[in-house]
Each structure stands twice: as structure tokens, then as C-alpha cells.
N, C-alpha and C. Protein backbone atom coordinates (compact mmCIF):
# COMPACT_ATOMS: atom_id res chain seq x y z
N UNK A 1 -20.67 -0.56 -1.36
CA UNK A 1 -19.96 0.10 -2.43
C UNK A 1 -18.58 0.52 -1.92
N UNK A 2 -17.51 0.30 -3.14
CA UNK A 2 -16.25 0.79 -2.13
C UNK A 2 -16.21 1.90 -2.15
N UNK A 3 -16.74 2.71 -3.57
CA UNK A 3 -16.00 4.24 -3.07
C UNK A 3 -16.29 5.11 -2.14
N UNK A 4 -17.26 4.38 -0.94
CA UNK A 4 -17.36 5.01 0.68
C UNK A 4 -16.21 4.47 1.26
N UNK A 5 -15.27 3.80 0.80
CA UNK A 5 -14.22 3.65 1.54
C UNK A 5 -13.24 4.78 1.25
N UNK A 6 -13.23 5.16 0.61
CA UNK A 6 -12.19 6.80 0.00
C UNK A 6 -10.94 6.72 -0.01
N UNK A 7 -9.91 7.61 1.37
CA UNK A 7 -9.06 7.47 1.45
C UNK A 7 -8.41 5.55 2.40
N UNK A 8 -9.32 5.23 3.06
CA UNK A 8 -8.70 3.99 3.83
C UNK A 8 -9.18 2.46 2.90
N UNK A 9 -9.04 2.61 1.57
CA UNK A 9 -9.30 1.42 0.97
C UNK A 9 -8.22 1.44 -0.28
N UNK A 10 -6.82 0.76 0.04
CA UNK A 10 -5.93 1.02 -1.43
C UNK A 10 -5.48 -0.40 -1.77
N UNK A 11 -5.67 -0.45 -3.10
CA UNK A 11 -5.82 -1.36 -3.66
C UNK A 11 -4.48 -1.50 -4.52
N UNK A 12 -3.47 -2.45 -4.94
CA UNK A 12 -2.51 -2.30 -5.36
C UNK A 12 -2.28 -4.17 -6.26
N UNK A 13 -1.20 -4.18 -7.01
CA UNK A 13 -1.20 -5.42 -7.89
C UNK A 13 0.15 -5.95 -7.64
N UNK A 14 0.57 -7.09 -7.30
CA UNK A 14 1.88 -7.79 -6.68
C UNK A 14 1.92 -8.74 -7.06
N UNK A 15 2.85 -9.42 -7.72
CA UNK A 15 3.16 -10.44 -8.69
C UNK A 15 2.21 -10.88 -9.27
N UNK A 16 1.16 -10.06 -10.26
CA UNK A 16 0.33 -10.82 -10.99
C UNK A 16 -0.78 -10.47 -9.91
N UNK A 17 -1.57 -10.52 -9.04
CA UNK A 17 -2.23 -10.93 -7.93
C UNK A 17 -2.83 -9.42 -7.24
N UNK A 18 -4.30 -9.23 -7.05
CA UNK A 18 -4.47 -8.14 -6.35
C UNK A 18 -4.21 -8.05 -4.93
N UNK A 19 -4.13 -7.01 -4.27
CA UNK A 19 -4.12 -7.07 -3.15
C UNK A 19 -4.91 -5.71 -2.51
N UNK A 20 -5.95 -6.08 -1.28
CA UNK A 20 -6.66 -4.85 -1.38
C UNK A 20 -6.08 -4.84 0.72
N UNK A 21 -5.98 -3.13 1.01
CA UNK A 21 -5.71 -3.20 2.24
C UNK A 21 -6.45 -1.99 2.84
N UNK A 22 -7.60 -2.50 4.02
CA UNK A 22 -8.42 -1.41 4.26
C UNK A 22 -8.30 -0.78 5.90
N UNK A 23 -7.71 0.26 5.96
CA UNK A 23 -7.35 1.32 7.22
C UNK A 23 -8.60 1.18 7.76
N UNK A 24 -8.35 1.22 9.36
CA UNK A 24 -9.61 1.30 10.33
C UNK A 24 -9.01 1.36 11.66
N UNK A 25 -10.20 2.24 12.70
CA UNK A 25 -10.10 2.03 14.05
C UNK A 25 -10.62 0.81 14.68
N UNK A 26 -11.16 0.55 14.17
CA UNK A 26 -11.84 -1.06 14.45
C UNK A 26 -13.03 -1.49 13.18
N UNK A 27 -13.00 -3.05 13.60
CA UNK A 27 -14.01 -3.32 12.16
C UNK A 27 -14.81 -3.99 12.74
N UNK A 28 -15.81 -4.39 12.40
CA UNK A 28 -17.62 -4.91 13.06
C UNK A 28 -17.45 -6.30 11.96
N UNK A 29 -18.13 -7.44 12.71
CA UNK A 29 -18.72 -8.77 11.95
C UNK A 29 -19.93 -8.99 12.25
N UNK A 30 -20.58 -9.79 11.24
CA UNK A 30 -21.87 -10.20 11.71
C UNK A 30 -21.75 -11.30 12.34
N UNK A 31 -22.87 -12.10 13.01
CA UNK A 31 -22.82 -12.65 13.60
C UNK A 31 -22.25 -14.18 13.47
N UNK A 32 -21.78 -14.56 11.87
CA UNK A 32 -21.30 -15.60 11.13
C UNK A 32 -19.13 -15.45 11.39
N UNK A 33 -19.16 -14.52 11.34
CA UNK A 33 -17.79 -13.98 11.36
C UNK A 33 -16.90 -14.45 12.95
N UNK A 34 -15.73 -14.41 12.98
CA UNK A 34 -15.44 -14.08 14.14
C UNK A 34 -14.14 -13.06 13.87
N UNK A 35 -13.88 -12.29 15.07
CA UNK A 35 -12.55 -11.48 15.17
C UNK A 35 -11.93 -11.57 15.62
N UNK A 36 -11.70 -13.26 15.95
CA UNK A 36 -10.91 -13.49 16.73
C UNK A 36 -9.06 -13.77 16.02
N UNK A 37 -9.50 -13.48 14.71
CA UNK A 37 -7.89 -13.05 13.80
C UNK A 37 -7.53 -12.14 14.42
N UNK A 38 -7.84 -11.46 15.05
CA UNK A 38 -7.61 -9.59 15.36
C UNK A 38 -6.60 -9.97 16.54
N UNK A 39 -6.80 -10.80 17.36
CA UNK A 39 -5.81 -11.21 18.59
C UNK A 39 -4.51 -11.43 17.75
N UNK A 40 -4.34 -12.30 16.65
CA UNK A 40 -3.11 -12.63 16.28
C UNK A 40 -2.85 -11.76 15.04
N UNK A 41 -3.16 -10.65 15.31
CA UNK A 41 -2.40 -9.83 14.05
C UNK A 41 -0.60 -9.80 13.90
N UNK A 42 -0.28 -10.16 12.72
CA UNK A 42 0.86 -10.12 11.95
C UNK A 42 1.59 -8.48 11.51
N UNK A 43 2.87 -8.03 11.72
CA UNK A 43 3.02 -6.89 11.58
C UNK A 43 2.71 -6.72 10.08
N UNK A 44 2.29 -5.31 9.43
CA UNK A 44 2.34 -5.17 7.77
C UNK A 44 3.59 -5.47 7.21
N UNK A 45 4.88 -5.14 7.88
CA UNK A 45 6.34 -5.61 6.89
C UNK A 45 6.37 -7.16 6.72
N UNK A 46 6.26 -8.68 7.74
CA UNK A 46 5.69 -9.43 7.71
C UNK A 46 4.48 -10.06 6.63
N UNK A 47 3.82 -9.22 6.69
CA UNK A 47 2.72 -9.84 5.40
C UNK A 47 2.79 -9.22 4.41
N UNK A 48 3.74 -8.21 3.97
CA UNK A 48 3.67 -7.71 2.75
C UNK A 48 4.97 -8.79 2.49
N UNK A 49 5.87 -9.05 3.02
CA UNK A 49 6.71 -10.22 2.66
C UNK A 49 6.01 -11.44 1.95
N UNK A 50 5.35 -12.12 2.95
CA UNK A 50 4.43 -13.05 2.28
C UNK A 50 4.17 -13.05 1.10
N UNK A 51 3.22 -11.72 0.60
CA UNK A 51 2.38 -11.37 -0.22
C UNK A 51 3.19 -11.70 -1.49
N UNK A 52 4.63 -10.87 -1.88
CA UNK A 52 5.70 -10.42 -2.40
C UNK A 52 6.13 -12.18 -2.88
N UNK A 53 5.91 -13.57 -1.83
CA UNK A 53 6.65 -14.12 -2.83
C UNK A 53 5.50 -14.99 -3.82
């Protein structure tokens, strides 16, 4: 359920298009997942660019 996410889950609308962005000290996968995105994280000004066109 999201609304256990509270304050670190904000959800916002950009050209037409949702966009949801969730605050954390770290995040857990199951065993299907990997985190290995987490090595190449992108700064937020960077991907809110993206997002934007």
C-alpha cells in the first residue's frame, strides 16, 4: 500500500505523463531484481531533464 510511504513517496504529472519519486536510505530486491542500477545512478537535475522532454 502506498500510503506507508507518507512523506518519501511524491508523486507529480509532467507533460501529460506521471511521474512517481520515492526517498530512501537504501532499497531491498527480491531475488528476481538486481541493484545493480544503483552503481550508475544519474544526478536528479539530469533525469528530471529527461523526464521534462
Amino acid at each position: 500500500m502506498l500510503s506507508g510511504f507518507s512523506e518519501n513517496l511524491h508523486i507529480a504529472k509532467v507533460n501529460g505523463k506521471y511521474v512517481i519519486l520515492i526517498e530512501g536510505e537504501a532499497f531491498s530486491f527480491d531475488k528476481s531484481a538486481s541493484p545493480e542500477v544503483f552503481l550508475q545512478t544519474d544526478s536528479l537535475e539530469n533525469v528530471l531533464k529527461r523526464i521534462g522532454k
